[in-house]
N, C-alpha and C. Protein backbone atom coordinates (compact mmCIF):
# COMPACT_ATOMS: atom_id res chain seq x y z
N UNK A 1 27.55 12.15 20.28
CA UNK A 1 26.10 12.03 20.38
C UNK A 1 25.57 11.30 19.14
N UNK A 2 24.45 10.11 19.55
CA UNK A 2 24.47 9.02 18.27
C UNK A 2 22.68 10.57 17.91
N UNK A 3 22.43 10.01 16.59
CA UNK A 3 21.52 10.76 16.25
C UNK A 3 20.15 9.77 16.33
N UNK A 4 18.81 10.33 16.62
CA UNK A 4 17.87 9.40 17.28
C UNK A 4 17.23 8.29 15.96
N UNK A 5 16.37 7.26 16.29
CA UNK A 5 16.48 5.95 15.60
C UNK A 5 15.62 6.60 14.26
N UNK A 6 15.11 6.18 13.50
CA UNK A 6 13.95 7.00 12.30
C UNK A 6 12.83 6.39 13.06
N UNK A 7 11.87 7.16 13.13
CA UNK A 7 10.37 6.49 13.40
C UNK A 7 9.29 5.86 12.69
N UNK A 8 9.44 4.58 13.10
CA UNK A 8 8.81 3.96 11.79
C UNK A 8 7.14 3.24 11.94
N UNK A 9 6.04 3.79 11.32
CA UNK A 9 4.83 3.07 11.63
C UNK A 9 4.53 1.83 11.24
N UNK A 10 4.00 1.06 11.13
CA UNK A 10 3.27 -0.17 10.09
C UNK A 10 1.94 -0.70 10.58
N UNK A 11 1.43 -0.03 9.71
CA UNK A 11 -0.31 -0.29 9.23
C UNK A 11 -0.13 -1.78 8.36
N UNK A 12 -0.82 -2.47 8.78
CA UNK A 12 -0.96 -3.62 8.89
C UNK A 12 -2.01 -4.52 9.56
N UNK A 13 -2.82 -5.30 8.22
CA UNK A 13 -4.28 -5.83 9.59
C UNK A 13 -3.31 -7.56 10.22
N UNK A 14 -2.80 -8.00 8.93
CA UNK A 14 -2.37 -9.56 9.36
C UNK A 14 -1.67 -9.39 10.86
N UNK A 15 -1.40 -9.56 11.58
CA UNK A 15 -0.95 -9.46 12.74
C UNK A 15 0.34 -10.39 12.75
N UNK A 16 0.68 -11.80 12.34
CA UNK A 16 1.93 -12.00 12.02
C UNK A 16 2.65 -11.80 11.31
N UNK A 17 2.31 -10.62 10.19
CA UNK A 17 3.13 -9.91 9.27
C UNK A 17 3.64 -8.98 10.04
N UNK A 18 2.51 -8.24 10.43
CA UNK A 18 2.97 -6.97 11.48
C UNK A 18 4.30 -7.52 12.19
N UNK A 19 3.95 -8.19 12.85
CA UNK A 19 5.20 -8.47 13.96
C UNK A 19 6.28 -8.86 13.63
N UNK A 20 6.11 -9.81 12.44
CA UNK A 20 7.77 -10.25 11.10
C UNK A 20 8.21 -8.71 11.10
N UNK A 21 7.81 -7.71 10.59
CA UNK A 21 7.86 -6.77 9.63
C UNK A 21 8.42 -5.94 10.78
N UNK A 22 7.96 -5.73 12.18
CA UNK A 22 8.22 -4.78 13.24
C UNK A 22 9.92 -5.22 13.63
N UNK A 23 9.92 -6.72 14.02
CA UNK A 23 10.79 -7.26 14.28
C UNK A 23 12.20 -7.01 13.66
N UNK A 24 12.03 -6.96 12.53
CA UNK A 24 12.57 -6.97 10.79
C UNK A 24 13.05 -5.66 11.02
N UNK A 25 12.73 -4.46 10.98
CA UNK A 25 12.56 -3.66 11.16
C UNK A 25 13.62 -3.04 12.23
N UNK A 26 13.16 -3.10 13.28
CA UNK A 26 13.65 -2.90 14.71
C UNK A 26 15.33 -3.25 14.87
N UNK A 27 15.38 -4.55 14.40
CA UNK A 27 17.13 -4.62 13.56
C UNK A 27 17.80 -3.98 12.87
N UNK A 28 16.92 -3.13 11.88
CA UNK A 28 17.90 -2.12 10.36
C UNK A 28 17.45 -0.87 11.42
N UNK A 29 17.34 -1.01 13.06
CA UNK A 29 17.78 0.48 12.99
C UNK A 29 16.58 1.72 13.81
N UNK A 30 15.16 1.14 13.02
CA UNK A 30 14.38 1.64 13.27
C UNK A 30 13.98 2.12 14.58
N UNK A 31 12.94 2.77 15.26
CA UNK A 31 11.85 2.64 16.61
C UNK A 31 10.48 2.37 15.85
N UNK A 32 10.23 1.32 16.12
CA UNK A 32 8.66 1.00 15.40
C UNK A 32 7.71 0.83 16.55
N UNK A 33 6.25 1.58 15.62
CA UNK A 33 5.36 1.41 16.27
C UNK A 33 4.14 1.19 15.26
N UNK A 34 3.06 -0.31 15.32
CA UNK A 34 2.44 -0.83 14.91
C UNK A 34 1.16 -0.72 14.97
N UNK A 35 -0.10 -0.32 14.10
CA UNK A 35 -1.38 -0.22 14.01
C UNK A 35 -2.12 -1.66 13.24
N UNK A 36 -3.43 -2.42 13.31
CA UNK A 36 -4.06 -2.84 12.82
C UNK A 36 -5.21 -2.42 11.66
N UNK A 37 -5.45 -1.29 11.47
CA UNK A 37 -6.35 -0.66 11.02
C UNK A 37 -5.72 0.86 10.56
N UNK A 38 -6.48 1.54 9.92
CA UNK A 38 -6.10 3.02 9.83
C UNK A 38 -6.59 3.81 10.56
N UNK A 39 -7.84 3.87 11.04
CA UNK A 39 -8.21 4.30 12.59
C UNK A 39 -7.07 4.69 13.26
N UNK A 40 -6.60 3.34 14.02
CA UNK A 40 -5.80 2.99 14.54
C UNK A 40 -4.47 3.74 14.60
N UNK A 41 -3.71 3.98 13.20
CA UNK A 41 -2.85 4.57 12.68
C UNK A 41 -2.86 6.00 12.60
N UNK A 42 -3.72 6.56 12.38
CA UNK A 42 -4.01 7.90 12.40
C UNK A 42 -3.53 8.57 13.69
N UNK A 43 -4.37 7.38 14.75
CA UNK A 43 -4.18 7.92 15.88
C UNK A 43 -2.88 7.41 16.69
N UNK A 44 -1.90 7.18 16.29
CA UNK A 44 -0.80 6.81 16.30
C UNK A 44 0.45 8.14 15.74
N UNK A 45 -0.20 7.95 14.61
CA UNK A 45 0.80 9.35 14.06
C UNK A 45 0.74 10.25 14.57
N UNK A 46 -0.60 10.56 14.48
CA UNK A 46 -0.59 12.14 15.77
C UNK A 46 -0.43 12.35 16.87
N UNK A 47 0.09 11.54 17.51
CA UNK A 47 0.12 11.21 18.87
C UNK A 47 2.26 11.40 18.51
N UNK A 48 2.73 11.02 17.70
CA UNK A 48 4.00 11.51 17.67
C UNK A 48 4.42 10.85 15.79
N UNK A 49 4.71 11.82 15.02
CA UNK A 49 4.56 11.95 13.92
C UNK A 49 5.74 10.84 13.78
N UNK A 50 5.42 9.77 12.71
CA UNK A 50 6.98 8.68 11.83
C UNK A 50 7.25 9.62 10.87
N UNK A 51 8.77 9.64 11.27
CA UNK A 51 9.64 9.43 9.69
C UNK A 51 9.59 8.60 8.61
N UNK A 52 8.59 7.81 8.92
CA UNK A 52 8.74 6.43 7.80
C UNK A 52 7.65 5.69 7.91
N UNK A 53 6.93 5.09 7.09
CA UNK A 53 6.07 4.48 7.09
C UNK A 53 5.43 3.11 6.41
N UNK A 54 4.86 2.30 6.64
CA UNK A 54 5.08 1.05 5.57
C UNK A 54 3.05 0.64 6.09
N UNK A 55 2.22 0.37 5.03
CA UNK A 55 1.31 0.55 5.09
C UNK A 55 0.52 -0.18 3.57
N UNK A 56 -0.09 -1.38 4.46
CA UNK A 56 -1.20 -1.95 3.70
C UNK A 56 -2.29 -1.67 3.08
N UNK A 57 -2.21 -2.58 1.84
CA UNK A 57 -3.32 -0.99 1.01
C UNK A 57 -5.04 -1.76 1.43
N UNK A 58 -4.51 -3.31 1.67
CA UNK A 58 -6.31 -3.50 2.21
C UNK A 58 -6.27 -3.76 3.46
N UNK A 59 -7.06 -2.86 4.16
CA UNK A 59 -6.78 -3.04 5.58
C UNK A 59 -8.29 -3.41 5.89
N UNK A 60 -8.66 -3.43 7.19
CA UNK A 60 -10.21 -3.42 7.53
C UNK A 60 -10.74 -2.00 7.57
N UNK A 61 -12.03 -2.10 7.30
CA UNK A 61 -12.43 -0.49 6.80
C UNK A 61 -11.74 0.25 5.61
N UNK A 62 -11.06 1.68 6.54
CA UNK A 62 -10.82 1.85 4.86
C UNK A 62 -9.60 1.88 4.57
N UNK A 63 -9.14 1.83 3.21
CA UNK A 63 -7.93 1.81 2.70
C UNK A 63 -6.93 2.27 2.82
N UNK A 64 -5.84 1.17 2.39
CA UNK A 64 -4.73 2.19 2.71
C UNK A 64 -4.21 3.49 2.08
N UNK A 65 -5.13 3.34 0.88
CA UNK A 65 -4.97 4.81 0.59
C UNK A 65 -5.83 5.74 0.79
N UNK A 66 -6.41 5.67 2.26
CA UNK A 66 -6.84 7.14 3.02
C UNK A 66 -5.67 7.18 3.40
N UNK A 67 -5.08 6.23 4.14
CA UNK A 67 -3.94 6.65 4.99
C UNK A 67 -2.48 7.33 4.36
N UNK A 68 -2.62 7.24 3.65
CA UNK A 68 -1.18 7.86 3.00
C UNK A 68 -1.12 9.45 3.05
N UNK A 69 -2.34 9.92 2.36
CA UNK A 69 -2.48 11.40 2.15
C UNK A 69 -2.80 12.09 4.02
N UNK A 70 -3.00 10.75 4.59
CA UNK A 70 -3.61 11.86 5.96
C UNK A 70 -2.08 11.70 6.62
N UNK A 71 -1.61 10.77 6.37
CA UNK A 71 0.01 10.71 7.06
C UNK A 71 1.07 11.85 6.46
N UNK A 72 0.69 11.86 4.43
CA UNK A 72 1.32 13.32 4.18
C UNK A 72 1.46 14.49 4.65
N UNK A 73 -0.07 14.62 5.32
CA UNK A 73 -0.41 15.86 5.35
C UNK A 73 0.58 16.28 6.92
N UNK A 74 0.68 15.15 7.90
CA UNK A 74 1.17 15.41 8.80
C UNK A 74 2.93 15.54 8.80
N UNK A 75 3.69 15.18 8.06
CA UNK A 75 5.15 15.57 7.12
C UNK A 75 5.38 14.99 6.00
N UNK A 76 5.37 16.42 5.07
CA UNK A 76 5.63 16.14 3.95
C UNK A 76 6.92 15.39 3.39
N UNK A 77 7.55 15.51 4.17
CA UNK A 77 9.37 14.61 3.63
C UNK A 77 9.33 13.08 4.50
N UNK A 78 7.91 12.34 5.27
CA UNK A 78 7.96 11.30 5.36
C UNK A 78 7.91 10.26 4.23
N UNK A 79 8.57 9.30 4.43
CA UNK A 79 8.66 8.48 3.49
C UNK A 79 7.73 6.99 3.66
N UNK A 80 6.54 6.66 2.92
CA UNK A 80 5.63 5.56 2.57
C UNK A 80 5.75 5.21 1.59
N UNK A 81 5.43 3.77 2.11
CA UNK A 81 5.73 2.39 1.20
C UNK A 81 4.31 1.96 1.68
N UNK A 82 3.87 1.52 0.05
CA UNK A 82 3.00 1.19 0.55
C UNK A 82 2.78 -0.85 0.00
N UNK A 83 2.38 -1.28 0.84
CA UNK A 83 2.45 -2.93 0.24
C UNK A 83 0.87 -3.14 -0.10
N UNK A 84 0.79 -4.20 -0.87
CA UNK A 84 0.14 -4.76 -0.98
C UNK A 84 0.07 -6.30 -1.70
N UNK A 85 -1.13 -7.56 -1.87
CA UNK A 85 -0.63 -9.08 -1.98
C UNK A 85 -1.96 -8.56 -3.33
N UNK A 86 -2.42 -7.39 -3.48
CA UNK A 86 -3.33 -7.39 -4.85
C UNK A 86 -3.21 -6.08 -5.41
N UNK A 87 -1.82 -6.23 -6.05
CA UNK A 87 -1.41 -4.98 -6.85
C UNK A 87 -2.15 -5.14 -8.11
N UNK A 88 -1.79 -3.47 -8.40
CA UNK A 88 -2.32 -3.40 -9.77
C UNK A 88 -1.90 -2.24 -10.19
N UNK A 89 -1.84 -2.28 -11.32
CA UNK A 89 -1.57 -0.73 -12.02
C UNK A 89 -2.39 0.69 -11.61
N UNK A 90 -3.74 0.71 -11.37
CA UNK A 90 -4.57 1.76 -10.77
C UNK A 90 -4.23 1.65 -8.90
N UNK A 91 -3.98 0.95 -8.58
CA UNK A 91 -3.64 1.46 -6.87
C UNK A 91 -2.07 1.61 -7.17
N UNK A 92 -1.48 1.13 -7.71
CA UNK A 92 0.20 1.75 -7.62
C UNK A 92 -0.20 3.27 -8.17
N UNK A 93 -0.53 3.86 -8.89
CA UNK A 93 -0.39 5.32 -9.57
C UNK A 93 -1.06 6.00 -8.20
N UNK A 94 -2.14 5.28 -7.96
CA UNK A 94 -3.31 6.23 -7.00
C UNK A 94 -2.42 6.20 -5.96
N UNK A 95 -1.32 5.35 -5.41
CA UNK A 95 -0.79 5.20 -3.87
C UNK A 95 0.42 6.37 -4.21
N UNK A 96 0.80 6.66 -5.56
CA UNK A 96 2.12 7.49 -5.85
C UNK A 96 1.30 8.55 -5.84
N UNK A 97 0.26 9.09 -6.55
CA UNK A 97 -0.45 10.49 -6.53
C UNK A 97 -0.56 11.13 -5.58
N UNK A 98 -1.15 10.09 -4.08
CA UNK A 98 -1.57 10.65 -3.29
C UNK A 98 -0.27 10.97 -1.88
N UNK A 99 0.72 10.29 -2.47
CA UNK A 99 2.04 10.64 -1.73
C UNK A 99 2.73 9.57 -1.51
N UNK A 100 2.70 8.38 -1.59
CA UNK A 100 3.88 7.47 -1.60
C UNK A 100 5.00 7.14 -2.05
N UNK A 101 5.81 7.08 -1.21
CA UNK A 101 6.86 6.56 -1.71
C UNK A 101 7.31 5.68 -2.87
N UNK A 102 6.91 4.66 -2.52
CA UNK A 102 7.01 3.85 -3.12
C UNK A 102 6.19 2.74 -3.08
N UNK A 103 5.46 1.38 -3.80
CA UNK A 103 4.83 0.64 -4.15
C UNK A 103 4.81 -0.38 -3.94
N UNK A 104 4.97 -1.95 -3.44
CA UNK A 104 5.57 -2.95 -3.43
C UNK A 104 4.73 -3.83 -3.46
N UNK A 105 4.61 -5.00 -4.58
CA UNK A 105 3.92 -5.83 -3.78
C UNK A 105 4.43 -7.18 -3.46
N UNK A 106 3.41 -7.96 -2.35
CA UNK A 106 3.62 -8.78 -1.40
C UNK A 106 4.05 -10.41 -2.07
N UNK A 107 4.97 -11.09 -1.74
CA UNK A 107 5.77 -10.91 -0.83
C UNK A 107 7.07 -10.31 -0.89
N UNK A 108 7.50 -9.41 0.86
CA UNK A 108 8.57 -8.85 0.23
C UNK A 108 9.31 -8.25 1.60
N UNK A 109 10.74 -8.19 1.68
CA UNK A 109 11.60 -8.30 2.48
C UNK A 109 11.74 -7.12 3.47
N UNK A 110 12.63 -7.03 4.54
CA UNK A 110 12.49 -6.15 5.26
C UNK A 110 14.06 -5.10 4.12
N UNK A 111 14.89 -5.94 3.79
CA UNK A 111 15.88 -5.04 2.58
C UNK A 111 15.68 -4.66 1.48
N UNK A 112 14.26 -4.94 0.99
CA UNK A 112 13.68 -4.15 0.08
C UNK A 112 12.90 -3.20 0.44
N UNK A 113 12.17 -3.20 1.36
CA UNK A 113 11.47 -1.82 2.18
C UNK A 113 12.40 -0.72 2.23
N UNK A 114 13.76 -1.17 3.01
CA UNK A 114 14.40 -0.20 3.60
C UNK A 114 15.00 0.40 2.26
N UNK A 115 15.66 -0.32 0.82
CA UNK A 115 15.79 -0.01 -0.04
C UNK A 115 14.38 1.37 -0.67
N UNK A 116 13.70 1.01 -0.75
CA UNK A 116 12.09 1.47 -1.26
C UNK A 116 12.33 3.13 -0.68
N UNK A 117 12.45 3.24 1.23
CA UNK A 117 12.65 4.45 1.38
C UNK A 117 13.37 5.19 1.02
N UNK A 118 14.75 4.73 0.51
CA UNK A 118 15.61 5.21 -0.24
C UNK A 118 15.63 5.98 -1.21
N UNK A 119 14.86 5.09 -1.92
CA UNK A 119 14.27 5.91 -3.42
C UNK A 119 14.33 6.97 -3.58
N UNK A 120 14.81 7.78 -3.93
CA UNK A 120 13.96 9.58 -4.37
C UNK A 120 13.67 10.26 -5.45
N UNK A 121 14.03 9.09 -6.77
CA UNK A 121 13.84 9.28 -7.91
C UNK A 121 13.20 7.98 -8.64
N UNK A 122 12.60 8.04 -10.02
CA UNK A 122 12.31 7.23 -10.73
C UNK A 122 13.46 6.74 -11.52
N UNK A 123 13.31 5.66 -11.45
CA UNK A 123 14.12 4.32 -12.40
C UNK A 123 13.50 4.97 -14.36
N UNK A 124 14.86 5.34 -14.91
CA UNK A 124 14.40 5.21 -16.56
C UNK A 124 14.79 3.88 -16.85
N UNK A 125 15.53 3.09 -15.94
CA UNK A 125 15.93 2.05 -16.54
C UNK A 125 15.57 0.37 -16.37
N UNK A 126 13.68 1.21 -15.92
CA UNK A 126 13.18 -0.15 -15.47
C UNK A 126 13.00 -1.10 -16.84
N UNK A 127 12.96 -2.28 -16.60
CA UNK A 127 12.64 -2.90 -17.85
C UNK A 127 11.24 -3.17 -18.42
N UNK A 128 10.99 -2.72 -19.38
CA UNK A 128 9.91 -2.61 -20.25
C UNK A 128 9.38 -3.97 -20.56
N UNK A 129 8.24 -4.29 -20.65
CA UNK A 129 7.35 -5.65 -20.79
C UNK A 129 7.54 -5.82 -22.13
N UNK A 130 7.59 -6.87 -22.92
CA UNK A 130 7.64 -7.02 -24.59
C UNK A 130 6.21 -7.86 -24.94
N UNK A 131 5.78 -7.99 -24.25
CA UNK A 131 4.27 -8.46 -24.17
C UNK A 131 2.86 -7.82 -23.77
N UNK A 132 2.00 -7.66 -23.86
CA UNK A 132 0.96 -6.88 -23.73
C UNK A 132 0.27 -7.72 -22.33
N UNK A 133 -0.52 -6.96 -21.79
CA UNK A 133 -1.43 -7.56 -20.54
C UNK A 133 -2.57 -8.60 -21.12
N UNK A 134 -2.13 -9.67 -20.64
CA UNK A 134 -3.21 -10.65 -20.58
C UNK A 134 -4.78 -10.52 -20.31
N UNK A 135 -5.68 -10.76 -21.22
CA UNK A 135 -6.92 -10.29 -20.99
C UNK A 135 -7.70 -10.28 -19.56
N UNK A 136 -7.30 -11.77 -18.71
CA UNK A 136 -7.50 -11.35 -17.36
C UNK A 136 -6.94 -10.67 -16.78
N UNK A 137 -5.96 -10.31 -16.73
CA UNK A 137 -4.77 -9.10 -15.84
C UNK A 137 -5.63 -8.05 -16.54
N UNK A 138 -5.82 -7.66 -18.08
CA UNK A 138 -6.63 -5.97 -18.19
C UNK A 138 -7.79 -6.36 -17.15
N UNK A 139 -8.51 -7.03 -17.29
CA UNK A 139 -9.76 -6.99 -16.59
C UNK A 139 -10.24 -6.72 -15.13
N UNK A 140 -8.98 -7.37 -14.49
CA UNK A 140 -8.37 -6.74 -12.83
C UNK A 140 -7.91 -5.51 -13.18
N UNK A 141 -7.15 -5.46 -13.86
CA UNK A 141 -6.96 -3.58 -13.72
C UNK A 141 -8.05 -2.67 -13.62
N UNK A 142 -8.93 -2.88 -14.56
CA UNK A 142 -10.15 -2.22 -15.22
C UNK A 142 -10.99 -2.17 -13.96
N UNK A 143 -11.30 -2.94 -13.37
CA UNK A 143 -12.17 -3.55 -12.14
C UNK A 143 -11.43 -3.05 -10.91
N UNK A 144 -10.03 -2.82 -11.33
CA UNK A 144 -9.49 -2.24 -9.63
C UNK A 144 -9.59 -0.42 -10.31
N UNK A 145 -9.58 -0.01 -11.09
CA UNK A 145 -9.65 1.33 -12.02
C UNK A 145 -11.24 1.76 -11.57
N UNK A 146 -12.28 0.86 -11.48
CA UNK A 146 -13.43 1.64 -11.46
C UNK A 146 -13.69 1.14 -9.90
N UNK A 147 -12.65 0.54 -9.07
CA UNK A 147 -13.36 -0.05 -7.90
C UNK A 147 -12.45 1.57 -7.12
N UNK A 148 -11.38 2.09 -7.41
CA UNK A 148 -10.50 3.37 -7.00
C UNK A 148 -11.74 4.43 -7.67
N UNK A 149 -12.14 4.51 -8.77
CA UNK A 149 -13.44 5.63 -8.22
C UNK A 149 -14.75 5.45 -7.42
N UNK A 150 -15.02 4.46 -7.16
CA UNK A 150 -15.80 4.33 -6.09
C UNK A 150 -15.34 4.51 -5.14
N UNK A 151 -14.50 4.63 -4.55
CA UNK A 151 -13.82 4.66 -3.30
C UNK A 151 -13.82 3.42 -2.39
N UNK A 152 -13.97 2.12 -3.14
CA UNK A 152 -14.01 0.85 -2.61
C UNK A 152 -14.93 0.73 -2.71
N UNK A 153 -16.02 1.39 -2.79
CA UNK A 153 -17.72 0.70 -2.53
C UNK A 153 -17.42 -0.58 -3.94
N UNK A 154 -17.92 -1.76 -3.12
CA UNK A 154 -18.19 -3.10 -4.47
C UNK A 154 -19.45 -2.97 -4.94
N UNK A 155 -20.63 -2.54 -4.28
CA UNK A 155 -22.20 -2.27 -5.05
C UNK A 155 -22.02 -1.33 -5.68
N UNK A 156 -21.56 0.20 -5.80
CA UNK A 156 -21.49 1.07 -6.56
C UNK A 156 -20.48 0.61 -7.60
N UNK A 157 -19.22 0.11 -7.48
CA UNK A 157 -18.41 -0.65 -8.77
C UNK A 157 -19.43 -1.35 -9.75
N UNK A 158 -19.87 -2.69 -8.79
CA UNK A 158 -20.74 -3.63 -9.45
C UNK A 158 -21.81 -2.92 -10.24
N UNK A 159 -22.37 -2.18 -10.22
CA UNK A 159 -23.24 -1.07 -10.86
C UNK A 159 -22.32 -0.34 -11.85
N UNK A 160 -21.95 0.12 -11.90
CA UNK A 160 -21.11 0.87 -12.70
C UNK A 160 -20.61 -0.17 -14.24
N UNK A 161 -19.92 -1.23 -13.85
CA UNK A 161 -19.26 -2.10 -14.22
C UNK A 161 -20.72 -3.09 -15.05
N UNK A 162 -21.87 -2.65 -14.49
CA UNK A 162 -22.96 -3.41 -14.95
C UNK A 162 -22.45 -5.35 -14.75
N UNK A 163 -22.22 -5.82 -13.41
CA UNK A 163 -22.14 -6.66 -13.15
C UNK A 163 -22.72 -7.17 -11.46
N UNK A 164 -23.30 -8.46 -11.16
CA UNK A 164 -23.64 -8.70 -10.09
C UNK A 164 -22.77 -8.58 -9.10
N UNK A 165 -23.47 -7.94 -7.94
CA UNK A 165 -22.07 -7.50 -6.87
C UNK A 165 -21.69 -8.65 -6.07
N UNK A 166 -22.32 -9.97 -6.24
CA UNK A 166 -21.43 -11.05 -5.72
C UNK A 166 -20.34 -11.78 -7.05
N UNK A 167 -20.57 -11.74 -8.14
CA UNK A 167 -19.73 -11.57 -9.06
C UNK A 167 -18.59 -10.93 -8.95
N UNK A 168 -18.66 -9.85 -8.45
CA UNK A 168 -17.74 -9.03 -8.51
C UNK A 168 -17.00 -9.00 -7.26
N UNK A 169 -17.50 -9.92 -6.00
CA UNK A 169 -16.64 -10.14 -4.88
C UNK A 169 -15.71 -11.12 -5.33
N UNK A 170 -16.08 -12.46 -5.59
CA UNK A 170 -15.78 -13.19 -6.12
C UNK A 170 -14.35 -13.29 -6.69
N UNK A 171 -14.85 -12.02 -7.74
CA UNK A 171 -13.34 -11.99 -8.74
C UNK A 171 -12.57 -10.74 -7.95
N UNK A 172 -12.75 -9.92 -7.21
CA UNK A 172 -11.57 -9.18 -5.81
C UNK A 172 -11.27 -10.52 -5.02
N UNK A 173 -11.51 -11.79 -4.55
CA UNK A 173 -11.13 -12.30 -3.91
C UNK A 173 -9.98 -13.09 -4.15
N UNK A 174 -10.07 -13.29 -5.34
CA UNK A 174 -8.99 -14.04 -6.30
C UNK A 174 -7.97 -13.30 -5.84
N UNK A 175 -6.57 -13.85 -6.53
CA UNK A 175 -5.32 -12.83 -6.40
C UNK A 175 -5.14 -12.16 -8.10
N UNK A 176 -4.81 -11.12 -8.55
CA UNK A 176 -4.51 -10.44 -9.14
C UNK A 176 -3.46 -11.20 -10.07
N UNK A 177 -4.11 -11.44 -11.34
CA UNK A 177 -3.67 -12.20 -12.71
C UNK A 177 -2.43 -12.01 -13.19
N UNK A 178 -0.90 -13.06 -13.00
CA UNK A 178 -0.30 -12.60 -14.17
C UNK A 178 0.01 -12.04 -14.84
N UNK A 179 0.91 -11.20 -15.03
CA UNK A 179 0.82 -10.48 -16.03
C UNK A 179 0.94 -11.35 -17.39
């Protein structure tokens, strides 16, 4: 008797990522089943809970980190990855706090995912930066740091941050600086 496939979600808005990624996927093994939204996903999981999960942190509406903690809550020994193409130091900690697996950002393979679930410990032997963060890279951090206590709101950031809130679209639209 073979033992059944792992169940794997992917939250995902791009739609030809989704389907790379399902595809990708569906080869190492998996049974995948695909959401656009977190809506979407929610109601997916509960409808029959994944073993596994791989999940975009900007989706439409809200983030992917609602979705992590509401997917925790439904098994705790599932394993999320969460991607994203505008990492940063404040959504990697916030995506590990709130239960992820692991972190990744975009672009990035279907053998590094499957690696990622793997994980069950921290690396001491990651390699350490010998350089300090570039004043634009702090400044995306800082800006993704007070945009994670707002809970995404950009007018309440932009306020906070004492900056114009089309200013402050502006520079989220960019991609995330260099380190």
């Amino acid at each position: 008797m073979t033992s059944p496939s792992p169940q794997l979600l992917i939250v995902e808005d791009d739609a030809a990522l989704r389907s790379v990624l399902a595809r990708a996927m569906e080869r190492r093994g998996f049974a995948v089943r695909v959401a656009g939204d977190a809506e979407q996903a929610l109601v997916i999981a509960h409808a029959q809970t994944p073993t596994h999960a791989i999940v975009d942190l900007r989706l439409p509406g809200a983030s992917g980190l609602t979705v992590v903690p509401a997917l925790r809550a439904l098994d705790d020994a599932m394993r999320i990855v969460v991607l994203t193409g505008y990492a940063s130091i404040a959504t990697a900690v916030e995506a590990i706090k709130l239960g992820a697996t692991h972190y990744l950002a975009k672009p990035v393979d279907a053998d590094q995912i499957v690696a990622a679930f793997g994980e069950t410990a921290g690396n001491a032997d990651a390699a350490v930066s010998q350089k300090p963060l570039s004043v634009d890279r702090l400044e995306w951090e800082h800006i993704q740091k007070i945009l994670g206590e707002h809970d995404g709101n950009i007018s309440a950031t932009a306020r906070s941050l004492g900056m114009h809130r089309r200013t402050l679209q502006r520079k989220l639209a960019k991609r995330a600086p260099g380190e």
